[in-house]
C-alpha atoms as a PDB file:
ATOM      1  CA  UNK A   1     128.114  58.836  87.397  1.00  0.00           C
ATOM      2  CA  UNK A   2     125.233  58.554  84.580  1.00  0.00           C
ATOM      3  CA  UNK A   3     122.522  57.920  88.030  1.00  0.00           C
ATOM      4  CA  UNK A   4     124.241  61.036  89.232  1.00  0.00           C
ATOM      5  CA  UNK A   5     123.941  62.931  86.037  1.00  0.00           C
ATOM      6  CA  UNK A   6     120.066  62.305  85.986  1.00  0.00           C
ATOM      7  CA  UNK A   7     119.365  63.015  90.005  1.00  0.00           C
ATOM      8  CA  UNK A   8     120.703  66.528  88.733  1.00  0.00           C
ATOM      9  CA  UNK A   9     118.692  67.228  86.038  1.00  0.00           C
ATOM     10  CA  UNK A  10     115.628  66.096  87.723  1.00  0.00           C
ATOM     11  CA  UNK A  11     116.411  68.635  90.794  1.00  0.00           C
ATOM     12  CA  UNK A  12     116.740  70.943  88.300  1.00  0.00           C
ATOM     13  CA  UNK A  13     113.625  70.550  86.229  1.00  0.00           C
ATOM     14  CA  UNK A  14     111.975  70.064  89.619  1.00  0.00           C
ATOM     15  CA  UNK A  15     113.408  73.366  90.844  1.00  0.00           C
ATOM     16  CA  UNK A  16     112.125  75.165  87.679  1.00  0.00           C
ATOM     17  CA  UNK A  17     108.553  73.821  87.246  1.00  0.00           C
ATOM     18  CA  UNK A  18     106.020  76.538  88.451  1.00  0.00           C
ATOM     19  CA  UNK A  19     103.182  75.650  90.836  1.00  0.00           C
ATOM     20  CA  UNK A  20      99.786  75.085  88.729  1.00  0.00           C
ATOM     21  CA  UNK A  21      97.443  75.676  91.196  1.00  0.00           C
ATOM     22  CA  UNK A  22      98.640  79.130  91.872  1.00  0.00           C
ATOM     23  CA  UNK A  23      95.869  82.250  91.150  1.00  0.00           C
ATOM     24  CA  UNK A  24      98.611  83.347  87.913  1.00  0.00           C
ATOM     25  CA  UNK A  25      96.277  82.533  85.148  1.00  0.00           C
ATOM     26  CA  UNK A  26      92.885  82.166  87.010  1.00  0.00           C
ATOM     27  CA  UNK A  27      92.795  86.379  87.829  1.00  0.00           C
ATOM     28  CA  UNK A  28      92.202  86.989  84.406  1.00  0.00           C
ATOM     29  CA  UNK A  29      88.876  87.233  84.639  1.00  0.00           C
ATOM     30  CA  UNK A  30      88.833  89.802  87.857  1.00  0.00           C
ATOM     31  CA  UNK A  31      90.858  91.507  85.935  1.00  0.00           C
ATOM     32  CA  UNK A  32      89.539  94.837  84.296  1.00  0.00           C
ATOM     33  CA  UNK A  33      87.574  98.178  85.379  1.00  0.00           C
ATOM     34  CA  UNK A  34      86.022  98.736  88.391  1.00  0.00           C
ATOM     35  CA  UNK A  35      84.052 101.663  89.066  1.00  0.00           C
ATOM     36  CA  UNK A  36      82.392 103.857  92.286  1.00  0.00           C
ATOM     37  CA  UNK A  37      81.924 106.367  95.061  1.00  0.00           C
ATOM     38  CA  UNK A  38      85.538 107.033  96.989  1.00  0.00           C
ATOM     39  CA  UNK A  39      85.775 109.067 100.480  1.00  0.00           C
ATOM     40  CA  UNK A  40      88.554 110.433 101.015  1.00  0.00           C
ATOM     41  CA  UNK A  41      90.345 110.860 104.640  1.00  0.00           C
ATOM     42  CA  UNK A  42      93.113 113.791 105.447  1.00  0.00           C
ATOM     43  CA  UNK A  43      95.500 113.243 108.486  1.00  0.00           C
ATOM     44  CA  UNK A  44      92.200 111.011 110.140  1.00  0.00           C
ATOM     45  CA  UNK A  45      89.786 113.778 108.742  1.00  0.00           C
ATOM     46  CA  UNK A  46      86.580 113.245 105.941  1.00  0.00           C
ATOM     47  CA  UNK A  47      87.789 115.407 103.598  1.00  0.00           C
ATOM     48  CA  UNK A  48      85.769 114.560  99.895  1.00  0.00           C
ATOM     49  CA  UNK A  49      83.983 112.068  98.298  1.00  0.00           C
ATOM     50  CA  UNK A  50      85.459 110.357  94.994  1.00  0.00           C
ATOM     51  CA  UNK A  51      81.952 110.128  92.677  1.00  0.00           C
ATOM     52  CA  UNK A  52      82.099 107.422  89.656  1.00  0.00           C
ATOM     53  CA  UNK A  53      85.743 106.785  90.121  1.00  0.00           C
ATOM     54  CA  UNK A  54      87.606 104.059  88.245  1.00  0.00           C
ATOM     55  CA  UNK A  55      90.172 102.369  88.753  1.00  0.00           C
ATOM     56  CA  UNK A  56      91.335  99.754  85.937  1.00  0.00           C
ATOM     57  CA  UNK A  57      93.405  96.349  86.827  1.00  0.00           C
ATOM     58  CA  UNK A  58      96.209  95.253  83.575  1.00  0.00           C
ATOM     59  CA  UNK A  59      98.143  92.355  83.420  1.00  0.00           C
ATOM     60  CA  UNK A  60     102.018  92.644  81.873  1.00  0.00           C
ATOM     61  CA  UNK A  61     101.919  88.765  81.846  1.00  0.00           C
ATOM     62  CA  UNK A  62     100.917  85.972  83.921  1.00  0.00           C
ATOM     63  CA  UNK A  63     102.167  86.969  87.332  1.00  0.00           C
ATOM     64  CA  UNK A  64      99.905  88.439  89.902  1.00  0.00           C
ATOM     65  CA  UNK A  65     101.489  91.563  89.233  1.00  0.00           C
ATOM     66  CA  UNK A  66      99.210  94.198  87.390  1.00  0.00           C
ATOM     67  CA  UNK A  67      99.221  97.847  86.153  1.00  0.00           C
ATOM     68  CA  UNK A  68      96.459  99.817  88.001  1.00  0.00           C
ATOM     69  CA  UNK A  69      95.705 102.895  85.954  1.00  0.00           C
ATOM     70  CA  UNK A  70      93.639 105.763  87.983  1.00  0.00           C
ATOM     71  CA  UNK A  71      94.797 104.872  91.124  1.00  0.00           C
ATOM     72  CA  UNK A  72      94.620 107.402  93.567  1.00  0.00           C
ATOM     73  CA  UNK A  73      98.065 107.120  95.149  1.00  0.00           C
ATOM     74  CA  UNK A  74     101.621 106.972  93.300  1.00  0.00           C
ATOM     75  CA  UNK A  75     102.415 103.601  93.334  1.00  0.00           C
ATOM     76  CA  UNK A  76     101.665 102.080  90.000  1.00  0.00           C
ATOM     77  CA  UNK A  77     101.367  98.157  90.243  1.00  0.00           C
ATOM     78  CA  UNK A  78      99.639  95.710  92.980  1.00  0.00           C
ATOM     79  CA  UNK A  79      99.549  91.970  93.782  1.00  0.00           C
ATOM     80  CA  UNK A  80      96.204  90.826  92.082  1.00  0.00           C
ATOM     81  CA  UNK A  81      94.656  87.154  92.483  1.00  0.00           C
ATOM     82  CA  UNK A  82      91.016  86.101  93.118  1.00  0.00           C
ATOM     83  CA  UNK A  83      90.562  87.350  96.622  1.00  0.00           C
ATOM     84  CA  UNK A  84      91.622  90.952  95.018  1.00  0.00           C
ATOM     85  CA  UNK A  85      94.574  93.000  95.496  1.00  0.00           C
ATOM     86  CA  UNK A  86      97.698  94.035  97.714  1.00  0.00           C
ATOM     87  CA  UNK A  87     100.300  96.715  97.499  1.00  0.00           C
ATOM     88  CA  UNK A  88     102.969  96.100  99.730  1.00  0.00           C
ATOM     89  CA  UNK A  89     104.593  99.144 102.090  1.00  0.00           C
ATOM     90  CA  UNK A  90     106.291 100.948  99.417  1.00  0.00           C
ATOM     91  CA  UNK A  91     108.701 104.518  99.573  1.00  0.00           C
ATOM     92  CA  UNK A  92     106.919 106.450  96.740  1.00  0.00           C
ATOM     93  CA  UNK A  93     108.855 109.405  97.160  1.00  0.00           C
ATOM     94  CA  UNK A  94     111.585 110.802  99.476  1.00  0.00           C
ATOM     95  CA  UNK A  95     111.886 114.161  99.815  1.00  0.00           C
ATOM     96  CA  UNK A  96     114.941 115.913 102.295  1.00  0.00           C
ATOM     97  CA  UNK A  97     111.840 116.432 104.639  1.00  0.00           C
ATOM     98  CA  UNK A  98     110.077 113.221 104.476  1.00  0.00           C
ATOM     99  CA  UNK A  99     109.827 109.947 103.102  1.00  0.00           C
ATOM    100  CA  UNK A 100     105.916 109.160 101.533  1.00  0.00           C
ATOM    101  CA  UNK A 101     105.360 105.107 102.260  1.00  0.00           C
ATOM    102  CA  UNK A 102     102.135 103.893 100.682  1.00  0.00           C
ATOM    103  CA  UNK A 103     100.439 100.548 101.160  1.00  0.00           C
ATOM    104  CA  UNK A 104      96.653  99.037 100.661  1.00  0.00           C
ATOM    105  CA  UNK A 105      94.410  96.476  99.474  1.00  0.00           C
ATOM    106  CA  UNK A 106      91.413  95.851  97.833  1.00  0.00           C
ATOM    107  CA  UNK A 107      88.487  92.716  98.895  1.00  0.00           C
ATOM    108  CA  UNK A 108      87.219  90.930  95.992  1.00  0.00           C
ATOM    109  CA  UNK A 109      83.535  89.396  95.989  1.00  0.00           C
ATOM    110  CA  UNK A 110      82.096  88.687  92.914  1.00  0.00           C
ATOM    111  CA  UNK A 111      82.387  91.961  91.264  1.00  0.00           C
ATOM    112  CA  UNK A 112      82.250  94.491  94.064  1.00  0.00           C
ATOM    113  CA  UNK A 113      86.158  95.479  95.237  1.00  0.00           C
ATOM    114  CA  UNK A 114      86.592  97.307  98.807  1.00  0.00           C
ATOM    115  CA  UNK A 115      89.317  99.257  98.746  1.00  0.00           C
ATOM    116  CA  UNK A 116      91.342 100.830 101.114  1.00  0.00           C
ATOM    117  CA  UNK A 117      94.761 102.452 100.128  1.00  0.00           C
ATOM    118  CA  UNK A 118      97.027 104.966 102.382  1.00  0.00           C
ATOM    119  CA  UNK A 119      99.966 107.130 101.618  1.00  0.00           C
ATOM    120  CA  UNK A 120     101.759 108.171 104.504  1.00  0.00           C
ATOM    121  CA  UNK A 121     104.600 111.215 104.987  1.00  0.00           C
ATOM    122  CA  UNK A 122     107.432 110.144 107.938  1.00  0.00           C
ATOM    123  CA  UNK A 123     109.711 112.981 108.734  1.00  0.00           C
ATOM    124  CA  UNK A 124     113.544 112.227 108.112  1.00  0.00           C
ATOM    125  CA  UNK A 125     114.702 113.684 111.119  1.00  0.00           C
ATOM    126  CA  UNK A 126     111.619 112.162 113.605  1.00  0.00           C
ATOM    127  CA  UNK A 127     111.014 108.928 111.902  1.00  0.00           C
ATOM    128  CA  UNK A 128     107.599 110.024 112.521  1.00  0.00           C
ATOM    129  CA  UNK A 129     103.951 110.575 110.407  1.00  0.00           C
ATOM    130  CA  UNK A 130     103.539 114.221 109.957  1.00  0.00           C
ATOM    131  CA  UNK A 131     100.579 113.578 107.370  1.00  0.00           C
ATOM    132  CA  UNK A 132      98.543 110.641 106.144  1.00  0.00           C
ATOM    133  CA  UNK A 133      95.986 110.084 103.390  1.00  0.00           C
ATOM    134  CA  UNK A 134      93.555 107.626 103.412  1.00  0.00           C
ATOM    135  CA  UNK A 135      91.149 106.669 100.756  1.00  0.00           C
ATOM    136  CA  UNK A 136      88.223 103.671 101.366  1.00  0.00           C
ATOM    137  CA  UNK A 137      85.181 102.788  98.519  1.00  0.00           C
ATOM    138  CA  UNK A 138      83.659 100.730  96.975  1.00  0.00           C
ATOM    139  CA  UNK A 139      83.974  99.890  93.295  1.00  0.00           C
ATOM    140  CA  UNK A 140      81.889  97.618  90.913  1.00  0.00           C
ATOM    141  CA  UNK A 141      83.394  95.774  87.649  1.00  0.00           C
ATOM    142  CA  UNK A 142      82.307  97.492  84.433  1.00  0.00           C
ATOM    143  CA  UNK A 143      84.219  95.558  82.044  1.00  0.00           C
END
């Protein structure tokens, strides 16, 4: 019973020890405010250019899971690690018309990060994209 007793505990330490080499802590450093030139893309169209843009990257705590403050679609928080960032398909908004889903990324090297983010709009009734935005740039860290 006592061998039993200590088999569970050590699943259960086991089961609640994080992986170290994970990118958690090691981001900290990409972390911060990244600046530059955005273009901007209606329904496949150029429609503008972004000039001196930022975009700043804040952790809550030590997940990958950051605050992005300025970004250029709704969604408010990314996956963030040392190769740069993700946001996951997300419903930002539903309307009775349409449904806006937004998703991107951004490519970290050194201090340049190549973005790409997209909001689309999917009709309710169609299930399909009746608008899309698309914004691509590049941004350097300024801090």
């Amino acid at each position: 019973m006592k061998n039993l007793l200590y088999l569970f505990l050590a699943v259960i330490l086991f089961s609640c020890s994080s992986d170290s080499d994970d990118d958690n802590n090691s981001n900290i450093e990409n972390l911060g405010t990244y600046r530059g030139s955005i273009d901007v893309y209606i329904n496949g169209s150029y429609h503008a250019t972004l000039n001196n843009h930022s975009m700043t990257f804040v952790s809550d705590d030590n997940t990958n899971e950051v605050l992005i403050q300025g970004n250029l679609i709704m969604t408010t928080y990314c996956n963030f690690n040392s190769n740069g960032f993700t946001i996951p398909e997300t419903i930002a908004a539903t309307t009775q018309m349409f449904d806006v889903i937004e998703y991107g990324s951004g490519d970290l090297n050194g201090t340049t990060l190549q973005i790409e983010l997209h909001q689309d709009q999917i009709s309710n009734t169609t299930n399909e994209s009746i608008g899309t935005g698309t914004w691509l740039g590049t941004l350097t860290k300024i801090q």
